[in-house]
C-alpha atoms as a PDB file:
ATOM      1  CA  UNK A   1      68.740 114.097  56.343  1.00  0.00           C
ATOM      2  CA  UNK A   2      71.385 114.806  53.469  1.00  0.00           C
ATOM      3  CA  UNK A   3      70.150 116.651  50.273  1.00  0.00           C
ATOM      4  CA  UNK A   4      68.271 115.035  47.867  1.00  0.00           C
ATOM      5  CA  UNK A   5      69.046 114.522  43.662  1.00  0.00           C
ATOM      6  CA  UNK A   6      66.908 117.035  41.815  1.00  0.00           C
ATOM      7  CA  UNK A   7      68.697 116.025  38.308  1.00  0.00           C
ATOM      8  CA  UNK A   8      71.379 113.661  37.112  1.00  0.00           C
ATOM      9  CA  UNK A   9      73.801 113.565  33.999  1.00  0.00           C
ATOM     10  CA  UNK A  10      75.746 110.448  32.886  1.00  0.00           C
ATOM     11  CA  UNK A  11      79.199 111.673  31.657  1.00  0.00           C
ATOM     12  CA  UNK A  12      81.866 109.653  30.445  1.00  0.00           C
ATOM     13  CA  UNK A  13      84.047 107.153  32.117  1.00  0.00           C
ATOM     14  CA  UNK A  14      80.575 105.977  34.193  1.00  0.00           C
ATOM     15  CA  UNK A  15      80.403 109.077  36.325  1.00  0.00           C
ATOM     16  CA  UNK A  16      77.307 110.754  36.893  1.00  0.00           C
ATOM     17  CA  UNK A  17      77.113 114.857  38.008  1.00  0.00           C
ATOM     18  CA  UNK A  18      74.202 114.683  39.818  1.00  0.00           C
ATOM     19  CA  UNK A  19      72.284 118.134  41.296  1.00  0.00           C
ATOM     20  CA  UNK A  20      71.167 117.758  45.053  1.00  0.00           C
ATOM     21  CA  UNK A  21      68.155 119.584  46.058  1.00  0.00           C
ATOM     22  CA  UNK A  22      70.395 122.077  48.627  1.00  0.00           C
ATOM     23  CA  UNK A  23      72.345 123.753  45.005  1.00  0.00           C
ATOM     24  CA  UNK A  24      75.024 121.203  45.106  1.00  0.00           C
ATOM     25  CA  UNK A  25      76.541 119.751  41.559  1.00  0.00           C
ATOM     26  CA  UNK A  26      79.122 117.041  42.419  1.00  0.00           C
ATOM     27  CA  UNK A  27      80.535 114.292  40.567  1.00  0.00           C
ATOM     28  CA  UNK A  28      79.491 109.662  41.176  1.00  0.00           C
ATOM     29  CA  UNK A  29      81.572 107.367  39.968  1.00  0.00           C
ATOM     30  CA  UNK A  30      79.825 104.191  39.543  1.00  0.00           C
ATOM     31  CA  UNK A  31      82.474 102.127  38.345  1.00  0.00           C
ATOM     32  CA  UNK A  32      83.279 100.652  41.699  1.00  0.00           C
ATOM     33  CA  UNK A  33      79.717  99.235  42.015  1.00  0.00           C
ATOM     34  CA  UNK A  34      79.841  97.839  38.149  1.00  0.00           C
ATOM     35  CA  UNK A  35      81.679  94.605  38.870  1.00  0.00           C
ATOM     36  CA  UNK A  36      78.434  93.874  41.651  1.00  0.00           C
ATOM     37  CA  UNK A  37      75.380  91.869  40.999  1.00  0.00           C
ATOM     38  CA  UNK A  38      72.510  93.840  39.190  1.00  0.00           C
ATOM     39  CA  UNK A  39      74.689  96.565  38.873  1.00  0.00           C
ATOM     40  CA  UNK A  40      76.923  94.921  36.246  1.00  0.00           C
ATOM     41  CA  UNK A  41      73.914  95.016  33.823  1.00  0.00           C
ATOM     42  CA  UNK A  42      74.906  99.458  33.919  1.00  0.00           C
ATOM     43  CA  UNK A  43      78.348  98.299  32.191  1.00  0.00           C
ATOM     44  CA  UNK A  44      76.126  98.383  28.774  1.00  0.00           C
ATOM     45  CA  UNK A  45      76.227 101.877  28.089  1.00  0.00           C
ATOM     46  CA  UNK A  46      72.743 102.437  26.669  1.00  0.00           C
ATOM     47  CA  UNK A  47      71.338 101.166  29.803  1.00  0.00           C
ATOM     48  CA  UNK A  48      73.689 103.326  31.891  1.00  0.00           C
ATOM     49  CA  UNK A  49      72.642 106.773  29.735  1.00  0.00           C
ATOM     50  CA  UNK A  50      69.229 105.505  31.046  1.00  0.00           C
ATOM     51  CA  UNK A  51      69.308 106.768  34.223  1.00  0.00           C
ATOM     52  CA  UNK A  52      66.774 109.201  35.584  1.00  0.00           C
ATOM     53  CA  UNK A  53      65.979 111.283  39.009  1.00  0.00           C
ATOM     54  CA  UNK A  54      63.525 109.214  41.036  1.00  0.00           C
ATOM     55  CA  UNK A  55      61.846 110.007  44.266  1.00  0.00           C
ATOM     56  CA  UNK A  56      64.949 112.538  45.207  1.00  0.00           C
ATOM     57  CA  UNK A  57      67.675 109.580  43.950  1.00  0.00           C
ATOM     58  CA  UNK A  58      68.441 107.630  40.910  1.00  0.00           C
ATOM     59  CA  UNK A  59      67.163 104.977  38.897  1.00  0.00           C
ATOM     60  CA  UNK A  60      68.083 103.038  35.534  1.00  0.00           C
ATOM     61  CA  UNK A  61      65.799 101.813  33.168  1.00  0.00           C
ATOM     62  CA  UNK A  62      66.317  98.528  34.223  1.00  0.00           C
ATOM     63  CA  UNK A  63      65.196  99.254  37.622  1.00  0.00           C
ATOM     64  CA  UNK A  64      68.685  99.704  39.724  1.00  0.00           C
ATOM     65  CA  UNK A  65      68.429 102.564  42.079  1.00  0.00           C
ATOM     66  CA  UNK A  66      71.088 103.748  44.695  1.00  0.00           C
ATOM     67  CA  UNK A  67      70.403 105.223  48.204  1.00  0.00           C
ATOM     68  CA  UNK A  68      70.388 109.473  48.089  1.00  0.00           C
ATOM     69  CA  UNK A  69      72.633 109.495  51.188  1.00  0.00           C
ATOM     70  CA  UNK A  70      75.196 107.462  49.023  1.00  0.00           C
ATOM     71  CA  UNK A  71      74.857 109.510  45.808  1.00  0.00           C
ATOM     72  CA  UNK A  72      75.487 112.636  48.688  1.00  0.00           C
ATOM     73  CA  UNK A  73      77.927 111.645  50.589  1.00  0.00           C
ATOM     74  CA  UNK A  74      80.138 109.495  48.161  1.00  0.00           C
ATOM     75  CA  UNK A  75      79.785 112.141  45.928  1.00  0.00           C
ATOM     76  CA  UNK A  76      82.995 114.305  44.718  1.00  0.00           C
END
């Protein structure tokens, strides 16, 4: 089982530097996944700044979560 997100930043440009549970900090770009059903809802950027750890991933305030195993290994 890859690590798991223990805290989450947006940053600019729709990247997120997200903390795994093993120490790791590494950079998510979201912006491929913006142009992509619910996701394009995260292209309003008060809604993007929403988003929280959940259950050792992500979510957005608008209920939009992505798999920890992506977050890990798609992660820069």
């Amino acid at each position: 089982m890859n690590p798991r997100v223990i805290n989450v930043k947006p940053e600019k440009n729709f990247n997120l530097l997200i903390t795994f549970n093993n120490g790791e900090v590494k950079s998510f770009d979201v912006k491929p996944y913006l142009g992509i059903g619910i996701f394009k809802e995260l292209n309003d950027l008060s809604l993007f700044n929403s988003v929280k750890p959940f259950l050792g991933s992500i979510q957005w305030a608008n209920g939009v979560d992505l798999c920890p195993d992506t977050l890990y290994l798609e992660s820069k």
